[in-house]
C-alpha atoms as a PDB file:
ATOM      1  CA  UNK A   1      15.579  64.561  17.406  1.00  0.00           C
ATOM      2  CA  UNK A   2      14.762  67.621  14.461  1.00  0.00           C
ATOM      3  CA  UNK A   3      16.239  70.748  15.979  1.00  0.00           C
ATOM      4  CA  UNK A   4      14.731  74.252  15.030  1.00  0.00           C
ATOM      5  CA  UNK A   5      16.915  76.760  13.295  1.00  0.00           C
ATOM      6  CA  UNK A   6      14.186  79.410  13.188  1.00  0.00           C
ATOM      7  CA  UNK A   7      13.576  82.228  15.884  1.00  0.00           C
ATOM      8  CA  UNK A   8       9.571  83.084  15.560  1.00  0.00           C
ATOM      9  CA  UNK A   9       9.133  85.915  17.798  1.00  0.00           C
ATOM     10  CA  UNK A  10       5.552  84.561  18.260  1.00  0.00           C
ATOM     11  CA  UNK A  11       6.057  81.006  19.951  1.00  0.00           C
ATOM     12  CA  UNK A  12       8.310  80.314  22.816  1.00  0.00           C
ATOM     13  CA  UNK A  13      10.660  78.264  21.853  1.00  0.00           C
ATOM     14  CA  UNK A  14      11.263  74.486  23.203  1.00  0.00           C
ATOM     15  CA  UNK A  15      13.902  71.805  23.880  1.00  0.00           C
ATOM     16  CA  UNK A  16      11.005  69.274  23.954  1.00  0.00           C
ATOM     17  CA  UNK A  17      12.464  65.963  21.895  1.00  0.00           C
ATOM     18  CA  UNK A  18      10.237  62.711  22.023  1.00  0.00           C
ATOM     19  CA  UNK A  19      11.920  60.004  21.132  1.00  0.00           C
ATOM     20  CA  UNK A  20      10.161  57.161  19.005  1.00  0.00           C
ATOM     21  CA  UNK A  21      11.344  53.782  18.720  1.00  0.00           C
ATOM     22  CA  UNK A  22      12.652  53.514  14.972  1.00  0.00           C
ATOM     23  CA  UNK A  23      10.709  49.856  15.401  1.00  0.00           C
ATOM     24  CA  UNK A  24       7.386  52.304  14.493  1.00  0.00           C
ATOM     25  CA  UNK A  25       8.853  53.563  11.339  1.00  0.00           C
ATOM     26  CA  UNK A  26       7.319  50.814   9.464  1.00  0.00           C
ATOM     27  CA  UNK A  27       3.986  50.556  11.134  1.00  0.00           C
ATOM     28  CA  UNK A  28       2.214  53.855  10.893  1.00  0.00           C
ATOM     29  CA  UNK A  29      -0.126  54.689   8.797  1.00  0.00           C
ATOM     30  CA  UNK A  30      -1.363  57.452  10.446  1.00  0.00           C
ATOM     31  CA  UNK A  31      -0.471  60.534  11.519  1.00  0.00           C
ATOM     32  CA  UNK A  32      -2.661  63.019  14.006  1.00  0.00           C
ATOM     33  CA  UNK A  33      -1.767  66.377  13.609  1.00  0.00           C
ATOM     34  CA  UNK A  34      -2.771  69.241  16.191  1.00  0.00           C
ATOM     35  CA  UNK A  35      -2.000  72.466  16.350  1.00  0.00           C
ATOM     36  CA  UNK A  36       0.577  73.534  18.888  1.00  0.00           C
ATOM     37  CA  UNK A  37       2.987  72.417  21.424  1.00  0.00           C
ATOM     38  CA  UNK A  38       1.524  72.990  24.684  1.00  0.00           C
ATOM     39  CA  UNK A  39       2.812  75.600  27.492  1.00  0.00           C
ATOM     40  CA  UNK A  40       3.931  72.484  30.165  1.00  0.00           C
ATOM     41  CA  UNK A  41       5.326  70.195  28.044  1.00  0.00           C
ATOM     42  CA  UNK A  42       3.953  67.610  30.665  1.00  0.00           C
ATOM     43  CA  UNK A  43       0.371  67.923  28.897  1.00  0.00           C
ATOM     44  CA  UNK A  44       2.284  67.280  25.736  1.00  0.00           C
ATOM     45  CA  UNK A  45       1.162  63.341  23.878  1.00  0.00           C
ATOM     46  CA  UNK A  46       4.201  61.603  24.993  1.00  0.00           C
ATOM     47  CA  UNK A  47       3.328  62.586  28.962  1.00  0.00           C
ATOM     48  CA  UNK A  48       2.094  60.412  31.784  1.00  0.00           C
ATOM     49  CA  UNK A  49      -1.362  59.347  32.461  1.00  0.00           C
ATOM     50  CA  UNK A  50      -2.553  63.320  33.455  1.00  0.00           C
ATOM     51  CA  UNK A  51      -1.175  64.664  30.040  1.00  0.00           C
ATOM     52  CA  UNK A  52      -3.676  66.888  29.380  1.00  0.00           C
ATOM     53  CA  UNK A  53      -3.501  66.535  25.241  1.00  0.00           C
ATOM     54  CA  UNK A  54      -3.318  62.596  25.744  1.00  0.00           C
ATOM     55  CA  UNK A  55      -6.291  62.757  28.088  1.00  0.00           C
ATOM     56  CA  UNK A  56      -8.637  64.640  25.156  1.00  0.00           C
ATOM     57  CA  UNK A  57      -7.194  62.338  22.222  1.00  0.00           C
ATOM     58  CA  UNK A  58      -8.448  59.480  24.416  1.00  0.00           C
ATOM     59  CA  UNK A  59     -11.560  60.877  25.216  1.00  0.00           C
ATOM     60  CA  UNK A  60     -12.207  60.906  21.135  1.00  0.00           C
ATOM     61  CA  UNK A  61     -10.806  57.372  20.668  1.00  0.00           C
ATOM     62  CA  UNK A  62     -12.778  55.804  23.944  1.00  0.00           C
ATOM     63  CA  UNK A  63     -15.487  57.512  22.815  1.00  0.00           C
ATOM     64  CA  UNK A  64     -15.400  55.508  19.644  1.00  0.00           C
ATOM     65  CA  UNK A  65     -14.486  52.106  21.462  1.00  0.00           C
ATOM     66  CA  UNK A  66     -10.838  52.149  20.813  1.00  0.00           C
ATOM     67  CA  UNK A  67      -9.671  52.020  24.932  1.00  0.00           C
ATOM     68  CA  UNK A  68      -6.280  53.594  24.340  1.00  0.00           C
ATOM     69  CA  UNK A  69      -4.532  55.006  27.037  1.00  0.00           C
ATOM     70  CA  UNK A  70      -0.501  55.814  26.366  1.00  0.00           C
ATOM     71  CA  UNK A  71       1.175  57.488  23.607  1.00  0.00           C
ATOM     72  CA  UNK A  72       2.203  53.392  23.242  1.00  0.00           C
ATOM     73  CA  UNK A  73      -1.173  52.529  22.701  1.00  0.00           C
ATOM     74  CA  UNK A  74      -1.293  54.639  19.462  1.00  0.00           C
ATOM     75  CA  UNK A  75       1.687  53.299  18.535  1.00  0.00           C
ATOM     76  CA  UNK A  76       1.075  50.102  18.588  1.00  0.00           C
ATOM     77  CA  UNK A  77      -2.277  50.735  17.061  1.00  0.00           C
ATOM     78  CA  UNK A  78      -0.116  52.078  13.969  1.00  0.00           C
ATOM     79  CA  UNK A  79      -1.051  56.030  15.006  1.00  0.00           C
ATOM     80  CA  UNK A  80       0.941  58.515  15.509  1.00  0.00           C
ATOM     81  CA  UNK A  81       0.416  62.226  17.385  1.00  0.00           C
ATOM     82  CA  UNK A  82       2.234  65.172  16.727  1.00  0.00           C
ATOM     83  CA  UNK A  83       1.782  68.578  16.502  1.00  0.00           C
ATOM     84  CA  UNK A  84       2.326  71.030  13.611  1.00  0.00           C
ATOM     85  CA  UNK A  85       4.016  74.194  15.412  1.00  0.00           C
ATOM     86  CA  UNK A  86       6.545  72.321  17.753  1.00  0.00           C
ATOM     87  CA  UNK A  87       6.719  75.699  20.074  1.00  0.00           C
ATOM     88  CA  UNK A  88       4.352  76.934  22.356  1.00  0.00           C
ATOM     89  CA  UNK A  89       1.860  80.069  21.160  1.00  0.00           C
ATOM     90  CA  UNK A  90       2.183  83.214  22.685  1.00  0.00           C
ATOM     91  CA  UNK A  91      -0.977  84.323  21.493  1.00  0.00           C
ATOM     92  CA  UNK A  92      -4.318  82.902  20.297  1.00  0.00           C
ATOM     93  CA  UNK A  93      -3.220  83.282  16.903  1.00  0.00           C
ATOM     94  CA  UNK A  94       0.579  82.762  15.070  1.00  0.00           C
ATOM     95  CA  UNK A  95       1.655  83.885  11.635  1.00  0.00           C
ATOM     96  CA  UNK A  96       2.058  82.607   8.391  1.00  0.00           C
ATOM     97  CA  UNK A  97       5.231  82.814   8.116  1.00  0.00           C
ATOM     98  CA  UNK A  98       5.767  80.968  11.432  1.00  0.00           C
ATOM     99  CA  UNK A  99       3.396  78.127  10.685  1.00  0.00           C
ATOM    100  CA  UNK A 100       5.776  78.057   7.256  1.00  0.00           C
ATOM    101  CA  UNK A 101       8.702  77.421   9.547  1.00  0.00           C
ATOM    102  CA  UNK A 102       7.833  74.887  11.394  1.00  0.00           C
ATOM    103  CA  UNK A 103       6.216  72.941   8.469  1.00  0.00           C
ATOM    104  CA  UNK A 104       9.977  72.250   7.531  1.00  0.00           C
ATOM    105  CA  UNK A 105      10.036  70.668  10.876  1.00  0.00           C
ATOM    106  CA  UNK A 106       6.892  68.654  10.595  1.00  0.00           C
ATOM    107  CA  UNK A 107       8.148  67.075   7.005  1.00  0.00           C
ATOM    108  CA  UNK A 108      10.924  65.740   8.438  1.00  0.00           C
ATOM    109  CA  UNK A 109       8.691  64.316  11.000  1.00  0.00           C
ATOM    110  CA  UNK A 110       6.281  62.576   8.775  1.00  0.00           C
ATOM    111  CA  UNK A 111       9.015  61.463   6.354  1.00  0.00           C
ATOM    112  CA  UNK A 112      10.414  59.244   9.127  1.00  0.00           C
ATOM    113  CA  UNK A 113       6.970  57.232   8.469  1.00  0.00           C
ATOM    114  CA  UNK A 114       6.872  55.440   4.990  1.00  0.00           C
ATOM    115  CA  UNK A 115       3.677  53.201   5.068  1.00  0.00           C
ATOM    116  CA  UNK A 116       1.304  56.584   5.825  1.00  0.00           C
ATOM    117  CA  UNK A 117      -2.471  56.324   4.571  1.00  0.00           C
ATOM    118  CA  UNK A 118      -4.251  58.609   6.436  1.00  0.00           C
ATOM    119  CA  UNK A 119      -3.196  62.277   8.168  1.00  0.00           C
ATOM    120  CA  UNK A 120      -5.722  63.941  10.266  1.00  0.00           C
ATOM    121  CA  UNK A 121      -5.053  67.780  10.451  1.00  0.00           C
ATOM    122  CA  UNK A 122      -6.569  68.497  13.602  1.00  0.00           C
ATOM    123  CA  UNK A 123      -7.028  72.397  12.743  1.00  0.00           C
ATOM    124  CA  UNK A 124      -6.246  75.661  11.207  1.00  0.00           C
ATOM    125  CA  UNK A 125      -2.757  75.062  11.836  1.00  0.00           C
ATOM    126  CA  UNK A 126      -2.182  71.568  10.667  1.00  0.00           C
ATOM    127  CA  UNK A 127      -4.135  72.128   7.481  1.00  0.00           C
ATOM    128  CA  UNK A 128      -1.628  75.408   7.139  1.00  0.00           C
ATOM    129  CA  UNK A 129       1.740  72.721   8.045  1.00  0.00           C
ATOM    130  CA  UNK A 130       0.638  70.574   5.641  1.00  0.00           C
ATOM    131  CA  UNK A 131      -0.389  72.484   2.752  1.00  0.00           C
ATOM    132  CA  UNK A 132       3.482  73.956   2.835  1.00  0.00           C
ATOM    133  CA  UNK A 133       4.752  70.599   3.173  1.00  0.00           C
ATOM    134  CA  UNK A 134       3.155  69.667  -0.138  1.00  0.00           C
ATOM    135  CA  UNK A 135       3.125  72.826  -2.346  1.00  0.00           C
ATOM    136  CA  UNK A 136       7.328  72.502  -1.520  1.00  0.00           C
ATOM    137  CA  UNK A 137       6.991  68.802  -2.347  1.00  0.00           C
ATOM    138  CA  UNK A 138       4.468  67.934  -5.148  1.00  0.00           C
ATOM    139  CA  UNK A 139       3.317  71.854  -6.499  1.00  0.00           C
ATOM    140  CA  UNK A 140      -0.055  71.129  -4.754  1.00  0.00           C
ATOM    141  CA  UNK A 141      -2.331  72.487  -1.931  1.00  0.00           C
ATOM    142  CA  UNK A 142      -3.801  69.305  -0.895  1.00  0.00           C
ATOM    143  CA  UNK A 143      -6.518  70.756   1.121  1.00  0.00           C
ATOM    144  CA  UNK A 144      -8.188  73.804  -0.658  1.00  0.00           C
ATOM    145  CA  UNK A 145      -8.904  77.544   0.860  1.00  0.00           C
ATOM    146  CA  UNK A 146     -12.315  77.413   3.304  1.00  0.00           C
ATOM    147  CA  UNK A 147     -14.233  76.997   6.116  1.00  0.00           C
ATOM    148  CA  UNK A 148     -13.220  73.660   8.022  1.00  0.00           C
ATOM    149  CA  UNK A 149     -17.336  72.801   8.333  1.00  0.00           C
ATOM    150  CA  UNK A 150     -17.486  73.633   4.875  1.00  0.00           C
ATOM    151  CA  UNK A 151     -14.699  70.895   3.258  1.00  0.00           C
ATOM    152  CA  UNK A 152     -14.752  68.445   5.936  1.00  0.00           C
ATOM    153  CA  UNK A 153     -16.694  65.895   4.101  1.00  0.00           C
ATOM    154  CA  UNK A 154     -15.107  66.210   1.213  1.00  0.00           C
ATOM    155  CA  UNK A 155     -12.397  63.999  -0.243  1.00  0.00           C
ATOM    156  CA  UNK A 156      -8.728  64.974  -0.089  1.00  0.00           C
ATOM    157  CA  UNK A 157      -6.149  62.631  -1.482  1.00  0.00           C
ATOM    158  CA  UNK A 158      -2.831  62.863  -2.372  1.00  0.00           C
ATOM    159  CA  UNK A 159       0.716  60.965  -3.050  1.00  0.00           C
ATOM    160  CA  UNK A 160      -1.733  57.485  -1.543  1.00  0.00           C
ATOM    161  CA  UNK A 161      -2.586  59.751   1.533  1.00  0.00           C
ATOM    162  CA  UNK A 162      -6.272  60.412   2.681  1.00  0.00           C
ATOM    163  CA  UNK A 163      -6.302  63.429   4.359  1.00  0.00           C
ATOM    164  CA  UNK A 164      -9.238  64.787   6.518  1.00  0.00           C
ATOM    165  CA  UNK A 165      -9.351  68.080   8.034  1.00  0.00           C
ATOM    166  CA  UNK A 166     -11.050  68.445  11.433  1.00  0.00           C
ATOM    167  CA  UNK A 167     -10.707  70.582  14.871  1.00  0.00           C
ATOM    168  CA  UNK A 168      -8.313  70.001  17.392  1.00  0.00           C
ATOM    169  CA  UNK A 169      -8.929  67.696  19.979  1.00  0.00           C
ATOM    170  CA  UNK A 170      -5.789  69.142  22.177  1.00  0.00           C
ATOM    171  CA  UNK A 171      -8.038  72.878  23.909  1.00  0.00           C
ATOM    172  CA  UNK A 172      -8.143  72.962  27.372  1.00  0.00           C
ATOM    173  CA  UNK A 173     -10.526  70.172  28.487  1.00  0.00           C
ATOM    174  CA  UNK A 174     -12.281  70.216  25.242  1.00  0.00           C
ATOM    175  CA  UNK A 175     -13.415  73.673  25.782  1.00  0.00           C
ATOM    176  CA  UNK A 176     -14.935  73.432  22.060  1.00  0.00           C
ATOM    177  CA  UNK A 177     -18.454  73.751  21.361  1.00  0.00           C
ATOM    178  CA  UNK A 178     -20.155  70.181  21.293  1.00  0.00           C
ATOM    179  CA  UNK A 179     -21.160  70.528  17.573  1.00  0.00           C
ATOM    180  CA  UNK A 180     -17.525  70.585  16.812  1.00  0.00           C
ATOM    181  CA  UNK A 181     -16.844  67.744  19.452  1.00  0.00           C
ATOM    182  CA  UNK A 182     -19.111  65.869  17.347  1.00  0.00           C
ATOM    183  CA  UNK A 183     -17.229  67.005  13.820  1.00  0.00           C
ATOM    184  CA  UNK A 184     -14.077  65.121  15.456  1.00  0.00           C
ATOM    185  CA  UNK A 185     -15.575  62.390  16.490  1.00  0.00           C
ATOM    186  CA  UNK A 186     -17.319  61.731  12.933  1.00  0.00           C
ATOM    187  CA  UNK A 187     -13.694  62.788  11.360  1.00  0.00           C
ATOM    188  CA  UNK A 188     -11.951  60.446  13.374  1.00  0.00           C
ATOM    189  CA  UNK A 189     -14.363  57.690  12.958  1.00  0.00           C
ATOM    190  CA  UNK A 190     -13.857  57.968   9.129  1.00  0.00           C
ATOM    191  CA  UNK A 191     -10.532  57.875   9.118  1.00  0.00           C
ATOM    192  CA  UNK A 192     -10.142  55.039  11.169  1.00  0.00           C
ATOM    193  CA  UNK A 193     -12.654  53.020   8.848  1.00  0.00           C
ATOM    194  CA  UNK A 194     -10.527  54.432   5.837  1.00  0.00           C
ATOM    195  CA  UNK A 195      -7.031  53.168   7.635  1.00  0.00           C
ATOM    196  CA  UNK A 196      -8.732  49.313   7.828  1.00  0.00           C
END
């Protein structure tokens, strides 16, 4: 369990801990990364069958003829889903400095995962998480300033990590446009091609 020390007056803060099986260390190689924790932690990846962020990830996956139902089935599929602000928004929007916060969080999360070739950064947020994560680690923004239909399909690698910025996949019922359904489903269809 990674326990927050911060108190972001812009999230509401939760107790949420999913517990993975140390037995997965070894076998990711990648990691998912949404946005935000949601506001029932029910609809969070790790929930039953009506899990409302597991239900949209599998819509993507089915969509691209992998049938996987339970956070297991990523699992065991060597994929792992996570989010990068482990609280739930208050608002539409959070700030830097809170994103910054919980990016400490989120490294400790992917460095429990060794064998890691692909992350998708499933949003503003993510992409935000991460680029913390490796300006504190490595002196580098790994995925540059911009428009997320603008660098999506271009090539960001780092420390033998592909990287591919999307959209999230965790809005209520997909209540995205369908051009940027599509932009996820080509994302995650390339990074699934790059993991094999």
């Amino acid at each position: 369990m990674i326990n927050c020390q911060f108190a972001c007056s812009d999230v509401t803060i939760q107790n949420h801990s999913m517990q993975i099986d140390p037995m997965y260390y070894e076998i990711i190689e990648m990691i998912m990364i949404s946005e935000a924790f949601p506001a029932n932690s029910s609809d969070y990846f790790d929930g039953d069958g009506s899990s409302k962020y597991l239900k949209n990830t599998n819509h993507v996956f089915g969509a691209l003829g992998y049938p996987f139902v339970t956070f297991e089935d990523y699992l065991n599929h060597g994929i792992y889903l996570t989010t990068a602000l482990k609280c739930t928004k208050k608002d539409y929007l959070v700030s830097t400095k809170t994103i910054e916060n919980c990016s400490f969080l989120l490294e400790k999360e992917i460095d429990l995962f060794p064998n890691v070739k692909v992350m998708m950064l499933m949003g503003d947020f993510a992409i935000k998480a991460v680029n913390f994560i490796w300006k504190r680690k490595y002196k580098e923004r790994v995925i540059p300033a911009g428009s997320t239909y603008k660098i999506r399909n271009e090539k960001f690698e780092s420390q033998g990590i592909r990287f591919f910025p999307s959209y999230t996949q965790t809005g209520d019922s997909f209540g995205i446009e369908k051009v940027k359904v599509d932009m996820i489903l080509d994302d995650t269809r390339k990074a699934m091609e790059f993991m094999k």
